[in-house]
Protein backbone atom coordinates (compact mmCIF):
# COMPACT_ATOMS: atom_id res chain seq x y z
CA UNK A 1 -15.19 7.33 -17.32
CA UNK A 2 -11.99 9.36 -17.13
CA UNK A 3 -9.75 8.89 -14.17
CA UNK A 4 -7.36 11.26 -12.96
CA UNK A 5 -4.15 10.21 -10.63
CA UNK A 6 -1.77 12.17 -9.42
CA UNK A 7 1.03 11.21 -6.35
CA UNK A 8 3.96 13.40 -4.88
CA UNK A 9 6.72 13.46 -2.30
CA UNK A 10 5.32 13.63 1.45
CA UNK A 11 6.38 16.20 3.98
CA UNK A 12 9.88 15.58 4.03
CA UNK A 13 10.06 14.62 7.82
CA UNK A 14 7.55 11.76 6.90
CA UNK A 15 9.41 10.40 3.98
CA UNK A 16 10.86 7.65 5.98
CA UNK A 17 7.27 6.28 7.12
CA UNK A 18 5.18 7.62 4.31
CA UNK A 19 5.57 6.81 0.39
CA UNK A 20 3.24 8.88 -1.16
CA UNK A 21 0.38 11.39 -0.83
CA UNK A 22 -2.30 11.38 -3.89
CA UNK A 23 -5.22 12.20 -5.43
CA UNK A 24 -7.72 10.42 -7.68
CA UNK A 25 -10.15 12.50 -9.61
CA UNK A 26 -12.99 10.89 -11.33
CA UNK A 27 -15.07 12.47 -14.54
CA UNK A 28 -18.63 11.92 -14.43
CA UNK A 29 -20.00 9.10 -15.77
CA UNK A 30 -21.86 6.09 -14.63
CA UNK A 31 -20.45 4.04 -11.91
CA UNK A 32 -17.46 1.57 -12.61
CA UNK A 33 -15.24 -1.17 -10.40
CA UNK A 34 -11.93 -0.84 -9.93
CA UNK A 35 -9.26 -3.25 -9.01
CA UNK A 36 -6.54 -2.40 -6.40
CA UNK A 37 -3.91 -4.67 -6.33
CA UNK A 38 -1.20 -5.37 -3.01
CA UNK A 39 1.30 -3.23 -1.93
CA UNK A 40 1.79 -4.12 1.42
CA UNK A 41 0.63 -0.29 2.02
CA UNK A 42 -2.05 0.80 4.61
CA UNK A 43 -3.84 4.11 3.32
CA UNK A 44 -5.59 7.05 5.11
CA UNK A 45 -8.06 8.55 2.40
CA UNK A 46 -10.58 11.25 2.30
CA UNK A 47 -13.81 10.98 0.26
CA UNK A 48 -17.45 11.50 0.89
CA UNK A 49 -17.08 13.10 3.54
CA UNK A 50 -15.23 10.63 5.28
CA UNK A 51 -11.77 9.63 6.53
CA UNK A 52 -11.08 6.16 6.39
CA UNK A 53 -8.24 3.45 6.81
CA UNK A 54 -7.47 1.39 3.80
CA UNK A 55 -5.74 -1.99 4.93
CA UNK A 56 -3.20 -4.07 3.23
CA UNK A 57 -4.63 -6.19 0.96
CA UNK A 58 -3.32 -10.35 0.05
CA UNK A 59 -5.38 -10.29 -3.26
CA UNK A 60 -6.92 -8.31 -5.98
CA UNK A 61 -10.11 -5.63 -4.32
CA UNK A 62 -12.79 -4.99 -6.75
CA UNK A 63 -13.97 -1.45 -5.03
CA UNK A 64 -16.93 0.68 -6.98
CA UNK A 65 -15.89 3.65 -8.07
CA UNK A 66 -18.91 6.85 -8.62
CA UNK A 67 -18.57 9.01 -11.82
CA UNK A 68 -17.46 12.88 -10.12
CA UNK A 69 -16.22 11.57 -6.57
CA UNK A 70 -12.50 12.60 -5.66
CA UNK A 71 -10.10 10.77 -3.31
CA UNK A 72 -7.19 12.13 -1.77
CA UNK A 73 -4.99 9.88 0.37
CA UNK A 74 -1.94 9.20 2.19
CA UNK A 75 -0.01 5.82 1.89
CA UNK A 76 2.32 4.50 4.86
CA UNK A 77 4.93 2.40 3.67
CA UNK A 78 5.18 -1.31 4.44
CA UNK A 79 5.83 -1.87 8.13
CA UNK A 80 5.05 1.91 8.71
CA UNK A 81 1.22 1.34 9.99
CA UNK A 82 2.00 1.51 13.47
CA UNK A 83 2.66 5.17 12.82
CA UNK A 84 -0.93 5.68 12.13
CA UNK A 85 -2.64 2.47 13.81
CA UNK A 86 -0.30 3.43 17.10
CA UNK A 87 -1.37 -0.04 19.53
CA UNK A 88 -3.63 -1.68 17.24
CA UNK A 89 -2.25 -4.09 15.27
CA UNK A 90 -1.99 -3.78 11.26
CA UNK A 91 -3.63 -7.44 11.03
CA UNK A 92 -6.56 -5.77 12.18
CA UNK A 93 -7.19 -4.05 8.91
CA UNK A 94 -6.46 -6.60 6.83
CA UNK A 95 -8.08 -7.41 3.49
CA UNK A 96 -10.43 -4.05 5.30
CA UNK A 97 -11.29 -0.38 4.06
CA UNK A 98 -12.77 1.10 7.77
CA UNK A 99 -13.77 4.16 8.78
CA UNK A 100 -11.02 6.25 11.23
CA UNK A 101 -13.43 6.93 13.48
CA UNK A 102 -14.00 3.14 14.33
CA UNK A 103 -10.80 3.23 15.91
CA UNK A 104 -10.06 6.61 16.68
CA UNK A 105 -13.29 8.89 17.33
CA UNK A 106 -11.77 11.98 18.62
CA UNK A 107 -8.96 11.89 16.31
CA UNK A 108 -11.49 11.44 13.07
CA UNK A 109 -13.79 14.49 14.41
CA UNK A 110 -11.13 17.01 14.45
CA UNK A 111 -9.56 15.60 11.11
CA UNK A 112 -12.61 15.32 9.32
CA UNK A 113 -13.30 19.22 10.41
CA UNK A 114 -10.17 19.95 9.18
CA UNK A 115 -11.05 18.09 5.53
CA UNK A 116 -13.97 19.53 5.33
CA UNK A 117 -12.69 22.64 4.80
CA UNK A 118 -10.81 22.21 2.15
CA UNK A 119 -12.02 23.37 -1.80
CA UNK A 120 -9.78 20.54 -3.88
CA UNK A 121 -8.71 17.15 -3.47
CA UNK A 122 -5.45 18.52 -3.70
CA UNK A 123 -6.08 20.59 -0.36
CA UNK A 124 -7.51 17.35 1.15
CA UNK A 125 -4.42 15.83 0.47
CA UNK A 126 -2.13 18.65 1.73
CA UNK A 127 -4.11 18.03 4.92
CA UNK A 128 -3.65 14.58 5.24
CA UNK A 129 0.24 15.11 4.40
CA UNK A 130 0.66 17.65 7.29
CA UNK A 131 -1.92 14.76 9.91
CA UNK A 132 0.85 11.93 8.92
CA UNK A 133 3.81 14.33 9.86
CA UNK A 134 1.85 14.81 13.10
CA UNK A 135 1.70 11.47 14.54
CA UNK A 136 5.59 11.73 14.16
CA UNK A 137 5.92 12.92 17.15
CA UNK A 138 6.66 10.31 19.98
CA UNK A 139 6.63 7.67 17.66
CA UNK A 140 9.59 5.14 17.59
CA UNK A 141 9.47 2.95 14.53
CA UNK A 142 10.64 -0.64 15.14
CA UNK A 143 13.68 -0.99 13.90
CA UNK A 144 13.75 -5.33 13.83
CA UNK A 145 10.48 -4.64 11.27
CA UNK A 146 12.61 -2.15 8.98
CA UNK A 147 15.36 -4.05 9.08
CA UNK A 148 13.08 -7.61 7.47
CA UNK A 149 10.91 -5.21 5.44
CA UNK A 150 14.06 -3.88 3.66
CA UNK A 151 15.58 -7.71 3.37
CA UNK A 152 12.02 -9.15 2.25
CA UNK A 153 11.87 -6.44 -0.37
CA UNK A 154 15.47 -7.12 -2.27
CA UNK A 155 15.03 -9.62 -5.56
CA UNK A 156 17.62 -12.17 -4.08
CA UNK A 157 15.60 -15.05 -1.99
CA UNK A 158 15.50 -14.29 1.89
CA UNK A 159 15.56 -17.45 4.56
CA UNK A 160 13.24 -17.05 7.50
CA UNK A 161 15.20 -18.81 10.20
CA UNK A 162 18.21 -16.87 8.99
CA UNK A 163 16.87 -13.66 8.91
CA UNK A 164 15.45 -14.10 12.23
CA UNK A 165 19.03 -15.12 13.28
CA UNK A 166 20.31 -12.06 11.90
CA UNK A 167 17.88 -10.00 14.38
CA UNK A 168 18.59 -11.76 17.49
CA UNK A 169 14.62 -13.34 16.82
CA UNK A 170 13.48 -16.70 16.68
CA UNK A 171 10.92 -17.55 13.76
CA UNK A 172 7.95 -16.79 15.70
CA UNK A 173 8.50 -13.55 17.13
CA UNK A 174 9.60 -12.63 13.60
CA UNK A 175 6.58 -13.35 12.08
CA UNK A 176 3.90 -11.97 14.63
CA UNK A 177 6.23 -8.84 14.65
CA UNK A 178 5.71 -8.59 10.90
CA UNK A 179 2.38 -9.73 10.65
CA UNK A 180 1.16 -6.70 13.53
CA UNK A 181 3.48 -3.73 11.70
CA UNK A 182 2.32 -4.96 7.90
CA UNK A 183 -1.20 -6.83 8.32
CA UNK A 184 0.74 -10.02 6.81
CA UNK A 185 3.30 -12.39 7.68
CA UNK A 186 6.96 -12.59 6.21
CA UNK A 187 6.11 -14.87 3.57
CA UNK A 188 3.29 -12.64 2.31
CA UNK A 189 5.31 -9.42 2.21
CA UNK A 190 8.25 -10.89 0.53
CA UNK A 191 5.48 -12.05 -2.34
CA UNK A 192 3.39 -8.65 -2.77
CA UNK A 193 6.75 -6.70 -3.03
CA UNK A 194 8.55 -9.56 -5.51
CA UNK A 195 5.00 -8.39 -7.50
CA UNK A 196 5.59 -4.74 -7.30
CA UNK A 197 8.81 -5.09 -8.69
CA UNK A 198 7.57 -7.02 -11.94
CA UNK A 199 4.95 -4.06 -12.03
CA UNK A 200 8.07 -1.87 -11.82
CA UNK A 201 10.24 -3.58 -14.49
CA UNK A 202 7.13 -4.21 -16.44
CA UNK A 203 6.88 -0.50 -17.76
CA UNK A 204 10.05 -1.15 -19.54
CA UNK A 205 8.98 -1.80 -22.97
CA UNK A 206 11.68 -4.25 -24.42
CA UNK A 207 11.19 -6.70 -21.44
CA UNK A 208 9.75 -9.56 -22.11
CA UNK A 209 8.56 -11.50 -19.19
CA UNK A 210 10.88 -13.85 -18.73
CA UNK A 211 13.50 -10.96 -18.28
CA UNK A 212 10.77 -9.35 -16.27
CA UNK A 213 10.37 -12.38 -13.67
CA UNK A 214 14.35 -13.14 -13.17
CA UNK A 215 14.93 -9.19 -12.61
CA UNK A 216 12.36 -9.35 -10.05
CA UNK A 217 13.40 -12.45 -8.54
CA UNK A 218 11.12 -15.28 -9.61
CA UNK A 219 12.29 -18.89 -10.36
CA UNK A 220 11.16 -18.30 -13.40
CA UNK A 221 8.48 -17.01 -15.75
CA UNK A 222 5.90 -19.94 -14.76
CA UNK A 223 6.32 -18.43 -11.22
CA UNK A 224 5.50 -14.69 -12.12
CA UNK A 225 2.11 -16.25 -14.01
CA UNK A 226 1.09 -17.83 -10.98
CA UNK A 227 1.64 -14.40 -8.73
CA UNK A 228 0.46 -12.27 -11.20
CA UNK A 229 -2.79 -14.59 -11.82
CA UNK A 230 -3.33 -14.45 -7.69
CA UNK A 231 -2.40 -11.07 -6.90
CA UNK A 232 -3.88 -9.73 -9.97
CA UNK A 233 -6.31 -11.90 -11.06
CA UNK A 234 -5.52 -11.20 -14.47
CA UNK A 235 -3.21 -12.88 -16.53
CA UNK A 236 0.80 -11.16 -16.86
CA UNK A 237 0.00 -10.36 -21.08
CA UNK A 238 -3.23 -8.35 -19.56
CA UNK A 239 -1.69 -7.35 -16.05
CA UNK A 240 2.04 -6.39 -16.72
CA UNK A 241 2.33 -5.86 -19.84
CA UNK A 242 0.47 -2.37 -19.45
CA UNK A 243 2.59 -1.79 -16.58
CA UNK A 244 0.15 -0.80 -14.60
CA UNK A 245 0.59 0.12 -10.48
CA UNK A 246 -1.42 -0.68 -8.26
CA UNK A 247 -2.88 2.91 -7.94
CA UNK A 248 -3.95 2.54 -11.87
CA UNK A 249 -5.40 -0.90 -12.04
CA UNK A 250 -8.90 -0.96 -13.47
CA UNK A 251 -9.06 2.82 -14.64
């Protein structure tokens, strides 16, 4: 079965809070699973009928995937949930795909009416693009959580106690800070996004791996099995060397 997937550019106010808006498009055929790797990402998506809030996940998600179903979706950028989740914490939806309305009824009704009305995935997603740039309004982001999302997401290694230093927090706040803006602690962010860069540097064909895990700052190639093999579940020759994002794995 043929998958199509497409991303762009938000809404331009949004760009700060919100990576990407997409679509998947699926060719009939008989059912398949497909494996979504971490990002550190939470997701608003559209399909069946349904909106629905896709958590960060700490490991590789085997979801089934129906021959002729389209997705479109919106994805918040690491430390950016609040912006959707507002008071509930991102740990909440951890590991979790859960319907919108579970948390928000009256905010799912009139979005879903709104989806519902659209003729293409593509439309879907336009809608979901102009609902992110909504919640913009009153929202203040956090700016301790940028601040260690942006250190925990540069190749060179990052010290807890020192970065919490550097904030004016002690190692605790730090962490539960993280852990309610991202759905994981420190540790766990600095790990998924060490793995999206490997993904990143992976697509470059006359890497090998070892150049691939010191650009993306593993100890050394022995390390970037051992991620690869636990965020992936599939070994780096299968994983990385097709490059593959997290939005592609298993299609």
């Amino acid at each position: 079965m043929v998958s199509r997937y497409a991303q762009w550019q938000p809404s331009a106010a949004s760009r700060r809070f919100v990576a990407c808006v997409w679509t998947r498009e699926n060719a009939d055929g008989p059912a398949r699973s497909q494996v979504i790797v971490p990002d550190g990402c939470v997701d608003l998506i559209w399909h069946d009928g349904g909106a629905e809030i896709v958590g960060p996940d700490r490991g590789p998600r085997a979801v089934p995937v129906r021959g002729g179903v389209s997705i479109a979706g919106v994805r918040f950028r690491p430390g950016a949930a609040r912006l959707l989740l507002g008071r509930v914490p991102a740990r909440e939806v951890c590991d979790r795909q859960v319907p919108l309305r579970d948390f928000f009824p009256g905010r799912a009704r009139r979005l879903e009416a709104c989806l519902a009305r659209t003729e293409s995935p593509r439309a879907a997603a336009a809608v979901l693009d102009g609902f992110a740039a909504s919640l913009l309004r009153g929202y203040a982001p956090d700016p301790a959580v940028e601040h260690a999302v942006a250190a925990l997401g540069r190749p060179r290694p990052v010290l807890l106690p020192s970065l919490a230093d550097e904030l004016g927090l002690s190692e605790r706040q730090l962490r539960r800070r993280v852990t309610d803006a991202v759905g994981y602690g420190p540790k766990t962010l600095n790990g998924v996004l060490r793995f999206q860069r490997a993904l990143i540097w992976a697509r470059l064909d006359d890497l090998g791996l070892a150049e691939v895990a010191l650009r993306a700052g593993y100890a050394d190639q022995a390390h970037l099995t051992r991620e690869v093999r636990r965020l992936a579940g599939l070994t780096p020759t299968r994983f990385l060397g097709r490059g593959r994002t997290s939005q592609d794995a298993g299609s």
